[in-house]
PDB file of N, CA and C in Angstrom:
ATOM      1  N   UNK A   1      49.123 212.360  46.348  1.00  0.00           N
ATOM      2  CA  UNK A   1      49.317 211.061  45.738  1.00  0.00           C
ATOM      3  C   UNK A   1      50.431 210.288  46.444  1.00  0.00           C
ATOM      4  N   UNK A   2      51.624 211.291  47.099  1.00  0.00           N
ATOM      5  CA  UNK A   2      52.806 210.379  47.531  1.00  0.00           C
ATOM      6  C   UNK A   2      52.180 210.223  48.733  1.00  0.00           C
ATOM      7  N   UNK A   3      51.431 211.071  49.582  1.00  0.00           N
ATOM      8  CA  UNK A   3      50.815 210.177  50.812  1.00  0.00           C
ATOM      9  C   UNK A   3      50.047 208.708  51.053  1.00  0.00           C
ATOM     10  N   UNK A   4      49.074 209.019  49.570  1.00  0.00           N
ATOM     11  CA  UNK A   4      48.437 207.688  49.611  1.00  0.00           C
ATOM     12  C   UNK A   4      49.243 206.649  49.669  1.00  0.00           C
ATOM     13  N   UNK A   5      50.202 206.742  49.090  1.00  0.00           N
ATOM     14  CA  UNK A   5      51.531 205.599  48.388  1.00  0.00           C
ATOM     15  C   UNK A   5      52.081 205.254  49.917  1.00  0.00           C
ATOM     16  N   UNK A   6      52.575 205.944  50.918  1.00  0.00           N
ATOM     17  CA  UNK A   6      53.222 205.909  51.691  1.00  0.00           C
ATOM     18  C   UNK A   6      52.070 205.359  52.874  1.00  0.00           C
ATOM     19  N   UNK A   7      51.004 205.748  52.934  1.00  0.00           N
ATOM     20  CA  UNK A   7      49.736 205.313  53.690  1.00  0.00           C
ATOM     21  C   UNK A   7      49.575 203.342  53.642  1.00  0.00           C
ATOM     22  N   UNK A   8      48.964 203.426  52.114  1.00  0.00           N
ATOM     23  CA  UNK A   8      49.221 202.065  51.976  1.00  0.00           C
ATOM     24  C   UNK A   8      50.362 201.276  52.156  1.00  0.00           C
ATOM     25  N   UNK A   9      51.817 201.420  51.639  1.00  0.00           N
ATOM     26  CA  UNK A   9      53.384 201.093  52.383  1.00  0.00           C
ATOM     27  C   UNK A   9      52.386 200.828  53.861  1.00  0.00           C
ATOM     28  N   UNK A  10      52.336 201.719  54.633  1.00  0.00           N
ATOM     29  CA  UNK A  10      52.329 201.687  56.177  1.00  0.00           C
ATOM     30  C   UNK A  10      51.110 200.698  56.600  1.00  0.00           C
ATOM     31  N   UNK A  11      49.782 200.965  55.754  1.00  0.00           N
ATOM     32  CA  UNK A  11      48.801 199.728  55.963  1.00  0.00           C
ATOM     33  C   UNK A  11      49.028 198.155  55.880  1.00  0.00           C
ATOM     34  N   UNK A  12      49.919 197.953  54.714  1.00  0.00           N
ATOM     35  CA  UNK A  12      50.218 196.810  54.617  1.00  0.00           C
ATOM     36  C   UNK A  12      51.820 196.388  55.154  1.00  0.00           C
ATOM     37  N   UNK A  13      52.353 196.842  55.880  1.00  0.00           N
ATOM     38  CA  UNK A  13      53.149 196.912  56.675  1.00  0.00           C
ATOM     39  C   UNK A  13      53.089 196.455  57.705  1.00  0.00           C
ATOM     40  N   UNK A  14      51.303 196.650  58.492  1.00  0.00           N
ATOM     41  CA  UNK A  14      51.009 196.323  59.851  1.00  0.00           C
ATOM     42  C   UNK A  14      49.874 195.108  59.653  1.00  0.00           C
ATOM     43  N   UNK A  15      49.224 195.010  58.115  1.00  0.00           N
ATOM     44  CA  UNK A  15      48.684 193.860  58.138  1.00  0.00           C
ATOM     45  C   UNK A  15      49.584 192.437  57.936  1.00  0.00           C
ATOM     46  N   UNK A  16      50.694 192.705  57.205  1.00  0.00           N
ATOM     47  CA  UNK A  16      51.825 191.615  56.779  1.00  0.00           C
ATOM     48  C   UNK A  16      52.120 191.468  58.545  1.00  0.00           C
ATOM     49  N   UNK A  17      52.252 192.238  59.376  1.00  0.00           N
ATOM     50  CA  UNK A  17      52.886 192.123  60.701  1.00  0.00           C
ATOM     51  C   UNK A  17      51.672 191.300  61.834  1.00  0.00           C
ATOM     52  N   UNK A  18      50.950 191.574  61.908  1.00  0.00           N
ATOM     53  CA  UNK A  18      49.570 191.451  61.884  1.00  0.00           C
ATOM     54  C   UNK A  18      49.462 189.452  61.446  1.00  0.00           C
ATOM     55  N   UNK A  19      49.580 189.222  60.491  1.00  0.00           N
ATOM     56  CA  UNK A  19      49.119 188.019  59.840  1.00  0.00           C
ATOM     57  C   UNK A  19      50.502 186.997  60.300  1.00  0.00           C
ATOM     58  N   UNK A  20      51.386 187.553  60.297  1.00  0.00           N
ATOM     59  CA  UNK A  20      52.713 186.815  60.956  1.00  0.00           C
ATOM     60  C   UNK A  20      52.637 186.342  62.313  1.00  0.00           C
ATOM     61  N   UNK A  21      51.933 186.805  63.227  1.00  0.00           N
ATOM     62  CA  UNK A  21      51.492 186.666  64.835  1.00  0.00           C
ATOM     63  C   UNK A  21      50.732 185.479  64.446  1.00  0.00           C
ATOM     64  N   UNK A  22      49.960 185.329  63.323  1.00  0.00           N
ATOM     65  CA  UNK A  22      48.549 184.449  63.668  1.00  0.00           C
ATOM     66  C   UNK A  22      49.770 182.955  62.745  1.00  0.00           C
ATOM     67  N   UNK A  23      50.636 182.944  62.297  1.00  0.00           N
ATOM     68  CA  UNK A  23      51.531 181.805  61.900  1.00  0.00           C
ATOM     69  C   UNK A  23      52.069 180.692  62.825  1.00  0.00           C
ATOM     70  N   UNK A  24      51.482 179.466  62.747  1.00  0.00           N
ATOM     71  CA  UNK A  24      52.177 178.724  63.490  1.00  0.00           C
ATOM     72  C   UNK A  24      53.370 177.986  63.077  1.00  0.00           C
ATOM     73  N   UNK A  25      54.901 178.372  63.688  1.00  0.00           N
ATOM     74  CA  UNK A  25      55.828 178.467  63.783  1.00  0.00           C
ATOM     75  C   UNK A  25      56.650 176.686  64.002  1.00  0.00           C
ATOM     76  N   UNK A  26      56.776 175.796  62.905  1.00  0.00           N
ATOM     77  CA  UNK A  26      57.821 174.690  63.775  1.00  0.00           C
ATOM     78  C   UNK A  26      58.748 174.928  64.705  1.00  0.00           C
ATOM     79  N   UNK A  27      58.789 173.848  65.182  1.00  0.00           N
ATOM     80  CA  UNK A  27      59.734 174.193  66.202  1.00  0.00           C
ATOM     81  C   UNK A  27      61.044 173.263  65.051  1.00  0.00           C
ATOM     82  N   UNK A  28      62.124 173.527  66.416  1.00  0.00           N
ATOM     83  CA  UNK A  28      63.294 172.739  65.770  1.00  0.00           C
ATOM     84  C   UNK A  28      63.617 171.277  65.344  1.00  0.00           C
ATOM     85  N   UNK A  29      62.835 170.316  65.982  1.00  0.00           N
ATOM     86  CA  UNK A  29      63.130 169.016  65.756  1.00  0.00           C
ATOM     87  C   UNK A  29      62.050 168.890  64.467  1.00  0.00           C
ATOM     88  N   UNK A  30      60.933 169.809  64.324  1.00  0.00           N
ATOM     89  CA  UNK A  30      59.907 169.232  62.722  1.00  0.00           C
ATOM     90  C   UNK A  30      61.022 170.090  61.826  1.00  0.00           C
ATOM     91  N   UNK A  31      61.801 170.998  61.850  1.00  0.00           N
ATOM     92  CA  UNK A  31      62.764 171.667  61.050  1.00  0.00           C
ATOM     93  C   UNK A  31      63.243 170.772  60.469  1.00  0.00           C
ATOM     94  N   UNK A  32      64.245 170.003  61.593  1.00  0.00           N
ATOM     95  CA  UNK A  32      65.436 169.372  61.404  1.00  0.00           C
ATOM     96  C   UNK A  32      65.039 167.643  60.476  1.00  0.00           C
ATOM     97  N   UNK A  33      63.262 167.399  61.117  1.00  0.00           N
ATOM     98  CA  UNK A  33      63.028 166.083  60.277  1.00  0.00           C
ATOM     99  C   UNK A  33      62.803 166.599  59.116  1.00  0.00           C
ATOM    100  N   UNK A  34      61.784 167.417  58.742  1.00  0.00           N
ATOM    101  CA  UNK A  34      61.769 168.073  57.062  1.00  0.00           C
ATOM    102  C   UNK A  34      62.730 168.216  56.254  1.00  0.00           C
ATOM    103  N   UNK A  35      63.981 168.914  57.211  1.00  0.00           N
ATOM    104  CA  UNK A  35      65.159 169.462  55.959  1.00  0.00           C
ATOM    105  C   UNK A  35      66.013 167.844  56.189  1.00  0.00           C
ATOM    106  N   UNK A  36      65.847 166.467  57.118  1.00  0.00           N
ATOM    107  CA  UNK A  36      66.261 165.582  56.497  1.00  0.00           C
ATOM    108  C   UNK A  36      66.054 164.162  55.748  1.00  0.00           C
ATOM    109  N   UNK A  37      64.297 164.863  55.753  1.00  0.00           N
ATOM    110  CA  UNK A  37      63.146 164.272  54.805  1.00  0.00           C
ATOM    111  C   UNK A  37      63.418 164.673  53.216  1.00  0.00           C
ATOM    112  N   UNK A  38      64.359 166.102  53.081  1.00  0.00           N
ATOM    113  CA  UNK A  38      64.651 166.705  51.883  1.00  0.00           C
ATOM    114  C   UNK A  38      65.820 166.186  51.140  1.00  0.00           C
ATOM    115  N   UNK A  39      66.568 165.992  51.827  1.00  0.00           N
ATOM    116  CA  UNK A  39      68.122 165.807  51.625  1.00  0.00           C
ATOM    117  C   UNK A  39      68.117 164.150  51.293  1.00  0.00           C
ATOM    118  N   UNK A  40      67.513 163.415  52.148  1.00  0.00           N
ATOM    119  CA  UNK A  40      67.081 161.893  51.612  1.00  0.00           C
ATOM    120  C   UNK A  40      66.660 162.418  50.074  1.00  0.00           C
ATOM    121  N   UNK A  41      65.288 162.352  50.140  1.00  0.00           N
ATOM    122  CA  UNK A  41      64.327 162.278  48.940  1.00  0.00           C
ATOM    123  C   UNK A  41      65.694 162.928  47.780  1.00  0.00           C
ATOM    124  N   UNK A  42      66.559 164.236  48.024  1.00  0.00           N
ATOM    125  CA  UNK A  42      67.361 164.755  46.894  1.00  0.00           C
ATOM    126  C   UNK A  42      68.600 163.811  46.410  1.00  0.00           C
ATOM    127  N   UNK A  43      69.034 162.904  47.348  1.00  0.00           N
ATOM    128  CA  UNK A  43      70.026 162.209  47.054  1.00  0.00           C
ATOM    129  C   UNK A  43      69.346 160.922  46.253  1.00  0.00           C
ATOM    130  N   UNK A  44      68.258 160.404  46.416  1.00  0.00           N
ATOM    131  CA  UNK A  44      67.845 159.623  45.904  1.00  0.00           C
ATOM    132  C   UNK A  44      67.335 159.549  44.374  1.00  0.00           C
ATOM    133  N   UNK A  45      66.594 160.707  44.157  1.00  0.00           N
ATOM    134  CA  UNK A  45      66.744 161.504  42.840  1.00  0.00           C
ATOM    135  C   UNK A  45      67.796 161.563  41.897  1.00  0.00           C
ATOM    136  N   UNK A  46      68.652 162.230  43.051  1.00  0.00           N
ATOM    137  CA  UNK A  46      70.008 162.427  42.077  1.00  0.00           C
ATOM    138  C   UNK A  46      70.404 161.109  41.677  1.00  0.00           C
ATOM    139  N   UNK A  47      70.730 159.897  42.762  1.00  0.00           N
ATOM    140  CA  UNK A  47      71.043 158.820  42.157  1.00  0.00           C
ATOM    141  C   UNK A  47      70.375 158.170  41.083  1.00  0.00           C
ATOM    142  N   UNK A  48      68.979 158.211  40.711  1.00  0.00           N
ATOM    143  CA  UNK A  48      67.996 157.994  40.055  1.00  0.00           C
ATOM    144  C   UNK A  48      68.390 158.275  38.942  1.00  0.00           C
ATOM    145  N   UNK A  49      69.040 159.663  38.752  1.00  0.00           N
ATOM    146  CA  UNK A  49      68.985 160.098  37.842  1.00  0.00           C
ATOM    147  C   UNK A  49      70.778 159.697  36.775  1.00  0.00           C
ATOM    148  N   UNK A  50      71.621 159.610  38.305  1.00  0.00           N
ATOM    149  CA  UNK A  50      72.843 159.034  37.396  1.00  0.00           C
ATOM    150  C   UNK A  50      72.532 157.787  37.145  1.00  0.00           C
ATOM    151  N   UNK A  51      71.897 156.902  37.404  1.00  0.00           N
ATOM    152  CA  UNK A  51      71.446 155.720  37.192  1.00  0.00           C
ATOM    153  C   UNK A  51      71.682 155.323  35.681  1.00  0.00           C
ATOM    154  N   UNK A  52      70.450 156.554  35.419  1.00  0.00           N
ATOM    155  CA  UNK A  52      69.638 156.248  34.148  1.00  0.00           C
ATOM    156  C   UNK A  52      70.687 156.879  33.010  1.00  0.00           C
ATOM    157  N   UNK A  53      71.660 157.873  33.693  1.00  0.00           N
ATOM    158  CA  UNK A  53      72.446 158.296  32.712  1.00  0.00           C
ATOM    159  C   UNK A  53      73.490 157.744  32.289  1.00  0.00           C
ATOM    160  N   UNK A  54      73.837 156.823  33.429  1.00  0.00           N
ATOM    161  CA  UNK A  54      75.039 155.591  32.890  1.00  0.00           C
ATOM    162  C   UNK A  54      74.670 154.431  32.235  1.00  0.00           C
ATOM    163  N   UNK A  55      73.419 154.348  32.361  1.00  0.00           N
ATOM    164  CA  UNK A  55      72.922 153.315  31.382  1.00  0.00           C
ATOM    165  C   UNK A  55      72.837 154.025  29.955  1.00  0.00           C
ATOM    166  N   UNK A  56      71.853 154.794  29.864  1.00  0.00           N
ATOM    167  CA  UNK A  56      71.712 155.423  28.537  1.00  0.00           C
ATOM    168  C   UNK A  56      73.024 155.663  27.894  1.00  0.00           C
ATOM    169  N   UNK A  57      74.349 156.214  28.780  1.00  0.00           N
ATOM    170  CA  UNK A  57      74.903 156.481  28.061  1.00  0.00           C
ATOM    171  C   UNK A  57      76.380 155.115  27.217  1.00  0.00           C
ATOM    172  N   UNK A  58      75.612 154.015  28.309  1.00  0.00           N
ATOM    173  CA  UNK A  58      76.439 152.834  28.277  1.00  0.00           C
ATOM    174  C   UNK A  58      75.881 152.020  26.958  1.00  0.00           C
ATOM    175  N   UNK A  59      74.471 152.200  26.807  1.00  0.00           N
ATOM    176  CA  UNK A  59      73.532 151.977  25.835  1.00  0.00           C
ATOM    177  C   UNK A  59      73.684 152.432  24.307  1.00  0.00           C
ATOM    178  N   UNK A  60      74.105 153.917  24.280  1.00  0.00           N
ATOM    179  CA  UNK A  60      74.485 154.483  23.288  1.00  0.00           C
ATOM    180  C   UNK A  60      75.845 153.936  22.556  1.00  0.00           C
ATOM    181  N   UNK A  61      76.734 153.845  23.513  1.00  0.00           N
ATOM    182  CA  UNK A  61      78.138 153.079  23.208  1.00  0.00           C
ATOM    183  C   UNK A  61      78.055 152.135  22.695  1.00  0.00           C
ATOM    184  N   UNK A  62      77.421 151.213  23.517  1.00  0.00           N
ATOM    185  CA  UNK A  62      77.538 149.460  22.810  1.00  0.00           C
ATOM    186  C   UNK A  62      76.468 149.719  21.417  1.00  0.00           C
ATOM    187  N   UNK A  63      75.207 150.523  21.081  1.00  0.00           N
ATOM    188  CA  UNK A  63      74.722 150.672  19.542  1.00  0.00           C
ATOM    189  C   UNK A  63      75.886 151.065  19.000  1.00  0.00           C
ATOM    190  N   UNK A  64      77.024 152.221  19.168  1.00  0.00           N
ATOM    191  CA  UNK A  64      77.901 152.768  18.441  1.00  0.00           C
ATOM    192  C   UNK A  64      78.659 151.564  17.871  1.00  0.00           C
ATOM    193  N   UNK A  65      79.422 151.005  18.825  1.00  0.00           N
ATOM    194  CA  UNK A  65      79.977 149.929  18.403  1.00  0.00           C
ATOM    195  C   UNK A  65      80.000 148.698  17.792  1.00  0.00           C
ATOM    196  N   UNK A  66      78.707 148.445  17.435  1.00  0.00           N
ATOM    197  CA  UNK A  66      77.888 147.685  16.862  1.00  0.00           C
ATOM    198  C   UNK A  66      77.880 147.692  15.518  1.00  0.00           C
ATOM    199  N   UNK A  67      77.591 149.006  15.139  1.00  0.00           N
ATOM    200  CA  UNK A  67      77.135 149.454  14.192  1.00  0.00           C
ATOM    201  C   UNK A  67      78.576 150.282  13.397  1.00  0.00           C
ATOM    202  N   UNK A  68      79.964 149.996  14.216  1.00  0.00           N
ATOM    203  CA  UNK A  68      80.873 150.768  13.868  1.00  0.00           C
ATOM    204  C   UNK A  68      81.412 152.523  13.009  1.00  0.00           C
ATOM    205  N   UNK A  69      80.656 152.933  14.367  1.00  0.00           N
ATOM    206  CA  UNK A  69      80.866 154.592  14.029  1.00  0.00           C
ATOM    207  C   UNK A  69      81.592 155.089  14.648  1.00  0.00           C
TER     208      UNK A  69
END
């Protein structure tokens, strides 16, 4: 039983190795545009998102005060 175990380990060992050869690989400049295709799109988000939270939370204030609580 521990052979089979160790058989398969070793089968899929050389097919994972095997299937990695057939991967086509970016090079460095599609790297470097992706990860700063990422970093845009994340900062923009983020701002998006404080956006909406300084309003909402500017929003909440002026009802508070309004309404004196």
């Amino acid at each position: 039983m521990a052979e089979a175990k160790k058989k398969d380990r070793g089968l899929w060992f050389r097919e994972m190795k095997s299937e990695l050869k057939k991967v086509v690989w970016p090079n460095r400049q599609t790297v470097t545009k992706n990860t700063g295709t990422v970093l845009l799109c994340s900062l923009l988000i983020g701002a998006c998102i404080w956006i909406f939270d300084f309003a909402a939370v500017s929003f909440v204030q002026i009802i508070l005060s309004v309404f004196g609580a």
